[in-house]
PDB file of N, CA and C in Angstrom:
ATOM      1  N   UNK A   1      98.467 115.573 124.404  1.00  0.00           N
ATOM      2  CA  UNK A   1      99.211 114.534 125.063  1.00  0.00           C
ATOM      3  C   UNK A   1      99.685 113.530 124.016  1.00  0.00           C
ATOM      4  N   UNK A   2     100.833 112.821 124.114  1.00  0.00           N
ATOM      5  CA  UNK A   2     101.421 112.126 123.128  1.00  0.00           C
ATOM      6  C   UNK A   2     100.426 110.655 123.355  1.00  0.00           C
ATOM      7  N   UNK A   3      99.507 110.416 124.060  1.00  0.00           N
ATOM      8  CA  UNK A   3      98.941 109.289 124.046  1.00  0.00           C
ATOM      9  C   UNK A   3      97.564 109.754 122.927  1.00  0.00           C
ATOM     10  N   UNK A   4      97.141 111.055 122.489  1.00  0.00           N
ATOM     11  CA  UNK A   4      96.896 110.982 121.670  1.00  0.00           C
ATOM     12  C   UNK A   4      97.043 110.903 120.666  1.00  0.00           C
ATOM     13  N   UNK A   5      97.652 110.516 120.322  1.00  0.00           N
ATOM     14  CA  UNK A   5      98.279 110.074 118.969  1.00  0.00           C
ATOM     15  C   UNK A   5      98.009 108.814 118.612  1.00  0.00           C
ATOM     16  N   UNK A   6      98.029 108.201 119.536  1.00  0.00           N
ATOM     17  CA  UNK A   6      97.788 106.855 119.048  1.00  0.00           C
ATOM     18  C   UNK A   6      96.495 105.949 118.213  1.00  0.00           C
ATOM     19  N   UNK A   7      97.676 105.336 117.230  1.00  0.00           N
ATOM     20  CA  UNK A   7      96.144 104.870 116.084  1.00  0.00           C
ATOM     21  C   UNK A   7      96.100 105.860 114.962  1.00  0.00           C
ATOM     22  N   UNK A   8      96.600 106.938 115.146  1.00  0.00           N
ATOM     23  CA  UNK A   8      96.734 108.095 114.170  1.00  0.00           C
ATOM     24  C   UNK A   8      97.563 107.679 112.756  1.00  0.00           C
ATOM     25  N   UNK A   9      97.579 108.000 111.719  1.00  0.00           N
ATOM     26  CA  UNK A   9      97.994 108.304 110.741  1.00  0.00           C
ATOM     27  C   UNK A   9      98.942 109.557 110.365  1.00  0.00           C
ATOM     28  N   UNK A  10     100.030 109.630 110.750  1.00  0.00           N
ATOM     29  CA  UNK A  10     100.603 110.702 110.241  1.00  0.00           C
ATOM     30  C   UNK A  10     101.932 110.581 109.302  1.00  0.00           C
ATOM     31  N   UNK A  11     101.841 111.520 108.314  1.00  0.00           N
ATOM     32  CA  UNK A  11     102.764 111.529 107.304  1.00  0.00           C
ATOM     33  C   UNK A  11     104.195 112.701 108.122  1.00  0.00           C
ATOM     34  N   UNK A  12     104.930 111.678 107.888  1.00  0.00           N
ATOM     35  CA  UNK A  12     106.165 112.179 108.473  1.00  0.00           C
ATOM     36  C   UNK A  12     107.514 111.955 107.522  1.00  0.00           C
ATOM     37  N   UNK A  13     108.564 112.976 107.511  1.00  0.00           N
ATOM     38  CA  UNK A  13     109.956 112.246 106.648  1.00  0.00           C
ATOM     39  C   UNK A  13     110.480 111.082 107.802  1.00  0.00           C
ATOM     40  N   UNK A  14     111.276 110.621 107.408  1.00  0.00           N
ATOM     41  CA  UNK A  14     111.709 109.141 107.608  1.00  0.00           C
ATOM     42  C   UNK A  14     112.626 109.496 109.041  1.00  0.00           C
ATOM     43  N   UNK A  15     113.243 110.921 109.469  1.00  0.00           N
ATOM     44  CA  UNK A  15     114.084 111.061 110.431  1.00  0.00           C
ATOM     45  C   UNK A  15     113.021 111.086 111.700  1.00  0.00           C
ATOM     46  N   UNK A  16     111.817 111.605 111.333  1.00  0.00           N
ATOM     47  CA  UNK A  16     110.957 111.236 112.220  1.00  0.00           C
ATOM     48  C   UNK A  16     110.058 109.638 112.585  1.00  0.00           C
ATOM     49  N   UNK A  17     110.424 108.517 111.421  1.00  0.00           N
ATOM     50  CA  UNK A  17     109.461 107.966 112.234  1.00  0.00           C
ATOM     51  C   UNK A  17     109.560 106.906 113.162  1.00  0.00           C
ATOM     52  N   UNK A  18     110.604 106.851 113.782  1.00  0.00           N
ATOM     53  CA  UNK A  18     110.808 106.563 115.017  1.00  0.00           C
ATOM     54  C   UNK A  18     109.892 107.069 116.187  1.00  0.00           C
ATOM     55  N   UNK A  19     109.945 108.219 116.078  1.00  0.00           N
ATOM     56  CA  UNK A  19     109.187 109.139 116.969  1.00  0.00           C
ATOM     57  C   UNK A  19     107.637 108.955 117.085  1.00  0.00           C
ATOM     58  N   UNK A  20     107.471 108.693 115.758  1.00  0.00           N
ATOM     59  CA  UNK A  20     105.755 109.176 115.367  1.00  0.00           C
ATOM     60  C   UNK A  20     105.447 107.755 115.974  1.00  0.00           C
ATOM     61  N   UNK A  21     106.156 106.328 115.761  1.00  0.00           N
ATOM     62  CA  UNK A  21     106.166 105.012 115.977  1.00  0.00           C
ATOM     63  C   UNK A  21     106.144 105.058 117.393  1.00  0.00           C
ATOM     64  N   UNK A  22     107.099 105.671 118.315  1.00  0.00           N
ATOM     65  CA  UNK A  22     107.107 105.786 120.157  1.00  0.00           C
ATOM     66  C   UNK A  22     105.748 106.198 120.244  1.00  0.00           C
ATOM     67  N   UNK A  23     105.059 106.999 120.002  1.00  0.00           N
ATOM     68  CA  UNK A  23     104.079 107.941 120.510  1.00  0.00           C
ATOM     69  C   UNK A  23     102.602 106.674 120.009  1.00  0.00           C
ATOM     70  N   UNK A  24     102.773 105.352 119.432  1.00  0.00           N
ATOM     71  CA  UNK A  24     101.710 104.580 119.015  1.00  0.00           C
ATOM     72  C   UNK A  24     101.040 105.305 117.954  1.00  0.00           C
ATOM     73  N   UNK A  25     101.682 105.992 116.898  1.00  0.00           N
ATOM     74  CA  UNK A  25     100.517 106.723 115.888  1.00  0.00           C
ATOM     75  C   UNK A  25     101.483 105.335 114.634  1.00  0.00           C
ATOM     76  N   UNK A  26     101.030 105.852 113.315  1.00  0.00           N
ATOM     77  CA  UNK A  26     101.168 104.927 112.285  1.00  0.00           C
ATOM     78  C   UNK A  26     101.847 105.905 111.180  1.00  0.00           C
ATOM     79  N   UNK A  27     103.059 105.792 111.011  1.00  0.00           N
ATOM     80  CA  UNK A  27     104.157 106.958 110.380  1.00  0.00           C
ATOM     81  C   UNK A  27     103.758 106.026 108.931  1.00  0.00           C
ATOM     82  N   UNK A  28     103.269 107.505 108.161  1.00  0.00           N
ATOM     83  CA  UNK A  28     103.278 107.393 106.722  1.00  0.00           C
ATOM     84  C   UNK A  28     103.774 107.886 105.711  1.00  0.00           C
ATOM     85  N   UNK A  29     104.743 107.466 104.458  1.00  0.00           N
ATOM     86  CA  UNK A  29     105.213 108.524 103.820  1.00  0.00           C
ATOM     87  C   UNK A  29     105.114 108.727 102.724  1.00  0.00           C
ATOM     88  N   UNK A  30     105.163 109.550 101.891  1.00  0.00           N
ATOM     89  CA  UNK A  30     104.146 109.635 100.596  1.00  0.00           C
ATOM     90  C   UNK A  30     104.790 111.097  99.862  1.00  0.00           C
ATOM     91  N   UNK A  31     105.137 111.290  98.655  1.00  0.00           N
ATOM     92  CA  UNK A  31     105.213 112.366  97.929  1.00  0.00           C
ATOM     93  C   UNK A  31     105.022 113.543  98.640  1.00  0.00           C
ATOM     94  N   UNK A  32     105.192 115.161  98.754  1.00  0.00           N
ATOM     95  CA  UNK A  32     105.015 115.981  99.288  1.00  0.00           C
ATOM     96  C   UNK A  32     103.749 116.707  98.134  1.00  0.00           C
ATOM     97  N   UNK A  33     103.895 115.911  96.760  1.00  0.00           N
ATOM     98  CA  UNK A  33     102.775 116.791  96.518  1.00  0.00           C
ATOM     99  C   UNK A  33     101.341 115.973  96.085  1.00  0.00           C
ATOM    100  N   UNK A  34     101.840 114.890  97.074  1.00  0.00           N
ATOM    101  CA  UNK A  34     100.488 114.325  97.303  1.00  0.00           C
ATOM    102  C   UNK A  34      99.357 114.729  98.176  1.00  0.00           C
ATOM    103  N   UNK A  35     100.527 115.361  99.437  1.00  0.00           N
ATOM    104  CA  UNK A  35      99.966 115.411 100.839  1.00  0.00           C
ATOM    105  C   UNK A  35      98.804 116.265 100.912  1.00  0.00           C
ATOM    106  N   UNK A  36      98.783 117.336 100.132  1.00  0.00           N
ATOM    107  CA  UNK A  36      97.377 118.402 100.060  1.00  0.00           C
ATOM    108  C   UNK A  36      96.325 116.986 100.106  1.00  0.00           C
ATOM    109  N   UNK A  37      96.195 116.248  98.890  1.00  0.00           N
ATOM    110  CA  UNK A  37      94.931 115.564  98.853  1.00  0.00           C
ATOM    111  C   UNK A  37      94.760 114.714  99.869  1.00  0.00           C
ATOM    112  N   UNK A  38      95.600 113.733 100.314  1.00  0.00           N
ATOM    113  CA  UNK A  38      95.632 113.366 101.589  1.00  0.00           C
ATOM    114  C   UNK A  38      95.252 113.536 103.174  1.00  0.00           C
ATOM    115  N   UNK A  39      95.433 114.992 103.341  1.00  0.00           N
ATOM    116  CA  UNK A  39      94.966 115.511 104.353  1.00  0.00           C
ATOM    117  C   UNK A  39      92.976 115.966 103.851  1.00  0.00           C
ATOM    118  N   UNK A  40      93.052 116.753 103.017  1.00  0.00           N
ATOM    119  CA  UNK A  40      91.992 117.017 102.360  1.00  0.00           C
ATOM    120  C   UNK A  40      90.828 115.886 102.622  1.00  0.00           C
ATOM    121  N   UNK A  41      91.230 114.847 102.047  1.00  0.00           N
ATOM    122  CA  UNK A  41      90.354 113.233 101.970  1.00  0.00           C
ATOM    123  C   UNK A  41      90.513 112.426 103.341  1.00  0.00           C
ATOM    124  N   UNK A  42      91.602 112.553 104.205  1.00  0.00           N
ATOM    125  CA  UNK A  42      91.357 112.322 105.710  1.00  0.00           C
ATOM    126  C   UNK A  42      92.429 110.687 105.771  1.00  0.00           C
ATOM    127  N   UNK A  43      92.961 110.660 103.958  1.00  0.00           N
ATOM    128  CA  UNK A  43      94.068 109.293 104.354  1.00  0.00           C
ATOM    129  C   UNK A  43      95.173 109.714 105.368  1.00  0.00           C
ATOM    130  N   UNK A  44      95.409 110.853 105.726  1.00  0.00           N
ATOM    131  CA  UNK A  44      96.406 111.319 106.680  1.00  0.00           C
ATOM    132  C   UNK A  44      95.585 111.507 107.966  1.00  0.00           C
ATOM    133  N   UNK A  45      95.698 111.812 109.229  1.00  0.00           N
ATOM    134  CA  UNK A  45      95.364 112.300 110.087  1.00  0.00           C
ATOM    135  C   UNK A  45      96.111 113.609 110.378  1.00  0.00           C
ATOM    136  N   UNK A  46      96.968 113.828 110.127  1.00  0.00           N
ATOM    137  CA  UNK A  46      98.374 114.770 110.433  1.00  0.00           C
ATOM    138  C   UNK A  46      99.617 114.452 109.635  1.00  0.00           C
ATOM    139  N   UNK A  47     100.250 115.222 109.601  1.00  0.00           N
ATOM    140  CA  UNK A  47     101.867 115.837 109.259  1.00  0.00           C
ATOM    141  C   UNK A  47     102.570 116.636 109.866  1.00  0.00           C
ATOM    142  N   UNK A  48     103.686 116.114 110.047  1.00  0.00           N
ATOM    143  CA  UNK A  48     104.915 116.290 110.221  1.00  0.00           C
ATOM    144  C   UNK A  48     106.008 117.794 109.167  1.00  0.00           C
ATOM    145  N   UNK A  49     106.660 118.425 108.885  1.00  0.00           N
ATOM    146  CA  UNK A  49     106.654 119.493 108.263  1.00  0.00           C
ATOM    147  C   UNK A  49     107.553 120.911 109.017  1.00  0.00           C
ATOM    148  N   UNK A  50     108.551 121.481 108.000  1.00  0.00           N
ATOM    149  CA  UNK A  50     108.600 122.834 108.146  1.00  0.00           C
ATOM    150  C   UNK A  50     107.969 123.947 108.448  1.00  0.00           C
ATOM    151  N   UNK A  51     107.244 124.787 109.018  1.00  0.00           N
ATOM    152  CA  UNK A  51     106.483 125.536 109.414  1.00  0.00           C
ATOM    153  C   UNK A  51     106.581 126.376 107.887  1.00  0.00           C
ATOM    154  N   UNK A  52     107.758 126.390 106.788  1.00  0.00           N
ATOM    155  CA  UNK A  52     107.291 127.551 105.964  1.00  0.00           C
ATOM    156  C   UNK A  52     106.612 126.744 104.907  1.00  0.00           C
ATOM    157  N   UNK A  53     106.351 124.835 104.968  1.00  0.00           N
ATOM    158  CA  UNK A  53     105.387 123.976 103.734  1.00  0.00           C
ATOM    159  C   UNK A  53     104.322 124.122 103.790  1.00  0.00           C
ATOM    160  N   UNK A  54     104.008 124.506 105.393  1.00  0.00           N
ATOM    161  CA  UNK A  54     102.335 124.750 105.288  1.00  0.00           C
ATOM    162  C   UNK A  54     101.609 125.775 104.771  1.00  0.00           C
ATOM    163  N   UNK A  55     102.552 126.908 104.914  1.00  0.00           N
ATOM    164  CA  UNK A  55     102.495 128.358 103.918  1.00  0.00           C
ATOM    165  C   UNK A  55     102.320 128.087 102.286  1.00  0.00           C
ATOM    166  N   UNK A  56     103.438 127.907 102.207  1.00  0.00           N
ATOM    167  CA  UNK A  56     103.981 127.564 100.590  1.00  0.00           C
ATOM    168  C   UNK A  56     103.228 126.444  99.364  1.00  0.00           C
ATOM    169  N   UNK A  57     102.726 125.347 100.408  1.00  0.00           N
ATOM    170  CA  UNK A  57     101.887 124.458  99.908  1.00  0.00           C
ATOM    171  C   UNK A  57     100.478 124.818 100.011  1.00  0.00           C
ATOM    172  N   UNK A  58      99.978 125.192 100.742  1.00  0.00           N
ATOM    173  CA  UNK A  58      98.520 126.193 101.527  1.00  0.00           C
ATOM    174  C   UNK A  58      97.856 124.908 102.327  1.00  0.00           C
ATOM    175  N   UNK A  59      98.546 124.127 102.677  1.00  0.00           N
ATOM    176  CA  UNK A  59      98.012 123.754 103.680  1.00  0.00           C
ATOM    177  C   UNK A  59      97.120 123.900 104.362  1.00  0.00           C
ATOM    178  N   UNK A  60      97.538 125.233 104.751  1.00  0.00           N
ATOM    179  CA  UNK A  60      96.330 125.909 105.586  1.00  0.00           C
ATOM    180  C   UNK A  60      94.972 125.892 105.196  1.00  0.00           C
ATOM    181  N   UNK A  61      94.773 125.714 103.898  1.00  0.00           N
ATOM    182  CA  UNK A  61      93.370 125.403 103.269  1.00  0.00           C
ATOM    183  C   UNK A  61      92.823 124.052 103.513  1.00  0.00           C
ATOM    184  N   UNK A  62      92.974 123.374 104.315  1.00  0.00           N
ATOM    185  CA  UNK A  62      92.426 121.987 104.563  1.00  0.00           C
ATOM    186  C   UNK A  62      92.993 121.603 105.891  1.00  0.00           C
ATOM    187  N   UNK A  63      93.491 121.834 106.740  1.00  0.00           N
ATOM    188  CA  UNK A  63      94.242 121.934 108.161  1.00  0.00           C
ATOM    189  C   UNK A  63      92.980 122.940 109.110  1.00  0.00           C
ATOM    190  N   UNK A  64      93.124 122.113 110.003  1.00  0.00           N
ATOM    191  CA  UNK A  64      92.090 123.349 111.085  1.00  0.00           C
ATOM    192  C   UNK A  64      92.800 123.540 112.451  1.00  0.00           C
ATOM    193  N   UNK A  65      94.345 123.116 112.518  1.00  0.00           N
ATOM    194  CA  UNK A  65      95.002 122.876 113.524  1.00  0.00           C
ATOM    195  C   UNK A  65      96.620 123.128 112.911  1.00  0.00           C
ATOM    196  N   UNK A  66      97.717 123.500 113.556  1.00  0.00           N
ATOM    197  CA  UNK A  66      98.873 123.550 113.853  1.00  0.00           C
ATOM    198  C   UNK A  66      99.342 124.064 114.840  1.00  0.00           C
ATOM    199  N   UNK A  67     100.454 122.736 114.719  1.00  0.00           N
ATOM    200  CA  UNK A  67     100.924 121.997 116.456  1.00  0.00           C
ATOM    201  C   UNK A  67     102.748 122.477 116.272  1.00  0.00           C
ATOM    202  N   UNK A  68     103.339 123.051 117.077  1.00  0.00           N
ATOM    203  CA  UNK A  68     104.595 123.452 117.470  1.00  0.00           C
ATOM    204  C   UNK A  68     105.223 121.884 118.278  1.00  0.00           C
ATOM    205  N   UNK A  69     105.582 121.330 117.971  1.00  0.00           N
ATOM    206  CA  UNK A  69     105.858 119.942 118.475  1.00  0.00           C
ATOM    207  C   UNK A  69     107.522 119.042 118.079  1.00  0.00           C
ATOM    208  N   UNK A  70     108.390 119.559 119.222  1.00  0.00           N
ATOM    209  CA  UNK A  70     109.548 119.210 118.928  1.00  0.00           C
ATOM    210  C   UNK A  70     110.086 117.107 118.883  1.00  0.00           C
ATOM    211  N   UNK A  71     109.856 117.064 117.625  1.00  0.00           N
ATOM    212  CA  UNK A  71     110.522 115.846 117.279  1.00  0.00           C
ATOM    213  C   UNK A  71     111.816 115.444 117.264  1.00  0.00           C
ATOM    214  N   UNK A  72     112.878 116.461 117.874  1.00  0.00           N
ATOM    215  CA  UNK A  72     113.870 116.357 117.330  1.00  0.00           C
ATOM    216  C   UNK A  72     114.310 117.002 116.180  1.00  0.00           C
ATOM    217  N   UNK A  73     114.311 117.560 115.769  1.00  0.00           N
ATOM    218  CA  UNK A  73     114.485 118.462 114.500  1.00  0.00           C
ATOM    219  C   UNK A  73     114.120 119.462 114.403  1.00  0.00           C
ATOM    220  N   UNK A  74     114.852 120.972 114.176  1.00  0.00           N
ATOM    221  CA  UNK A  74     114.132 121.779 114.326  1.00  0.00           C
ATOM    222  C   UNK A  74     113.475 122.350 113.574  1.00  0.00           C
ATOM    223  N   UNK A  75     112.239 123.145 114.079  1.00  0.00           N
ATOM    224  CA  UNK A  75     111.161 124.013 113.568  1.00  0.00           C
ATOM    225  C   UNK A  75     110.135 122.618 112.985  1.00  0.00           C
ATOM    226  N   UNK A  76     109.907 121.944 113.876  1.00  0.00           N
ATOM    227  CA  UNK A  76     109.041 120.879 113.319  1.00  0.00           C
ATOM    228  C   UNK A  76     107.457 121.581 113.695  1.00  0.00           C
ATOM    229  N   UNK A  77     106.784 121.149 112.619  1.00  0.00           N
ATOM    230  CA  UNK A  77     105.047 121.859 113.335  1.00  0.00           C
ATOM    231  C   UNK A  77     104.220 119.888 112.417  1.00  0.00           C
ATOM    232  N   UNK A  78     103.156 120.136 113.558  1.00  0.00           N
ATOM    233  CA  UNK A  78     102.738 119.077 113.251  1.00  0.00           C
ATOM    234  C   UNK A  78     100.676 119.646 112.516  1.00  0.00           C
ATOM    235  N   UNK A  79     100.804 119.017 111.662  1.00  0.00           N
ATOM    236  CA  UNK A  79      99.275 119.457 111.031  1.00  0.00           C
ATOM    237  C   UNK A  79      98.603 118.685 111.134  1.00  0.00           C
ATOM    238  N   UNK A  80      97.118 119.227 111.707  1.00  0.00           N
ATOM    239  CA  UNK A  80      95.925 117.659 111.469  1.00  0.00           C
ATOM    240  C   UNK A  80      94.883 118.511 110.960  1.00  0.00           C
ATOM    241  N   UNK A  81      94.207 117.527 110.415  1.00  0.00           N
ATOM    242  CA  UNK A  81      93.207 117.469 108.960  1.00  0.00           C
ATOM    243  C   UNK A  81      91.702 118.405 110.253  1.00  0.00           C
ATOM    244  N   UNK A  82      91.175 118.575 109.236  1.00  0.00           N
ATOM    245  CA  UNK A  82      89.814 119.013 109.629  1.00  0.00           C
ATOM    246  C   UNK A  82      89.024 117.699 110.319  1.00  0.00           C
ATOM    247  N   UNK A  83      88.495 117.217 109.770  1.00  0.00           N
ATOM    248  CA  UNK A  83      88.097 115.561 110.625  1.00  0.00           C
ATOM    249  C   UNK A  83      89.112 115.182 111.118  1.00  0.00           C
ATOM    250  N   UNK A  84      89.890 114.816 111.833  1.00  0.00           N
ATOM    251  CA  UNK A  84      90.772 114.705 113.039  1.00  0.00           C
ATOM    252  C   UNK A  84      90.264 115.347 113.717  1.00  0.00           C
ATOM    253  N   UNK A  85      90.689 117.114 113.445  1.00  0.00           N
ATOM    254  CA  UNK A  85      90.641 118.113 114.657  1.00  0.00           C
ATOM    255  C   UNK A  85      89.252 118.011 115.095  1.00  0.00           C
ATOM    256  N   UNK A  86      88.018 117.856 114.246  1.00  0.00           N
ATOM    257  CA  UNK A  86      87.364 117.684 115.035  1.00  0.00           C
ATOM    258  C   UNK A  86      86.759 116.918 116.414  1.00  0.00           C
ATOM    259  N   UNK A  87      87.053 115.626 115.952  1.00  0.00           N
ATOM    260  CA  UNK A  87      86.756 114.739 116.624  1.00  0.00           C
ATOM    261  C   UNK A  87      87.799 114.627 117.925  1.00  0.00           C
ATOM    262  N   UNK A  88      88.569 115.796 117.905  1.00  0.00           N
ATOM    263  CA  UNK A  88      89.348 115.851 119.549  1.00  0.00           C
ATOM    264  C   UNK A  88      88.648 115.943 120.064  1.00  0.00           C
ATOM    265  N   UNK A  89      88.665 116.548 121.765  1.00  0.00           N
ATOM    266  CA  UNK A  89      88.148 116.563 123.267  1.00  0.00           C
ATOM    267  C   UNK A  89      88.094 118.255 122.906  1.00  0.00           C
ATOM    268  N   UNK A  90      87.340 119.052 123.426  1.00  0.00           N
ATOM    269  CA  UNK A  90      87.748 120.370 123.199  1.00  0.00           C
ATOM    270  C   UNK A  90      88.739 120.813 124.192  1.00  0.00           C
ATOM    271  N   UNK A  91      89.369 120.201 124.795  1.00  0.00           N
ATOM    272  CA  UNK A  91      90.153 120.880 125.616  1.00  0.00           C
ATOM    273  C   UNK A  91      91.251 120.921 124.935  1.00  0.00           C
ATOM    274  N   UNK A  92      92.373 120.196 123.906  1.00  0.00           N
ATOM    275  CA  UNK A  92      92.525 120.350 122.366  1.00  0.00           C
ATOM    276  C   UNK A  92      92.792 121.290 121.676  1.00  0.00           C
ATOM    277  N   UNK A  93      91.390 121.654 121.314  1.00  0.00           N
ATOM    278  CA  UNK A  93      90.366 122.332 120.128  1.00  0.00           C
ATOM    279  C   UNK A  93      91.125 124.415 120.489  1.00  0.00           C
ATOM    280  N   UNK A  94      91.643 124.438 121.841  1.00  0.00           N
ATOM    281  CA  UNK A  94      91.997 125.592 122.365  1.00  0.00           C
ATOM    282  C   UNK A  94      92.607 125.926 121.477  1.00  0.00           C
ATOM    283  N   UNK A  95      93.033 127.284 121.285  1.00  0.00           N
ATOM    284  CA  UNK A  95      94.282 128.269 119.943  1.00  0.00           C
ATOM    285  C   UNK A  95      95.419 128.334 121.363  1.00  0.00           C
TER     286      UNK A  95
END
């Protein structure tokens, strides 16, 4: 639900953060090859992203979640960190 978001930290490009700002989360933006450590260390909660950066960057090595989530732009996927995902509701937590 977009009310979870709120209070969140997410690193987004700039066409999104309008969006990330509606939904009450806290749009952050930062180098792309910062973002591994970021998510990693938990200064991010989530990102914003191409579905082929999370590949290419490995993302996937520190992510325990990806979200199909249309911002307006297409092929947007949204990533949250391992501590985030945990601390959801498990209803959430579903694949």
């Amino acid at each position: 639900m977009p009310s979870d978001l709120k209070g969140m930290k997410i690193h987004c490009w700039p066409v999104h953060m309008c969006a990330i700002e509606g939904f009450g989360a806290v749009p952050v933006t930062l180098p792309n090859q910062e973002l591994y450590t970021a998510l990693e260390r938990g200064t991010v909660d989530a990102s914003t992203a191409l579905w082929s950066m999370t590949w290419g960057a490995k993302y996937y090595e520190v992510l325990k979640s990806h979200v199909n989530f249309d911002l307006g732009t297409p092929v947007t996927a949204v990533r949250i960190n391992t501590k985030t995902f945990e601390g959801l509701l498990p209803i959430y937590k579903k694949s």
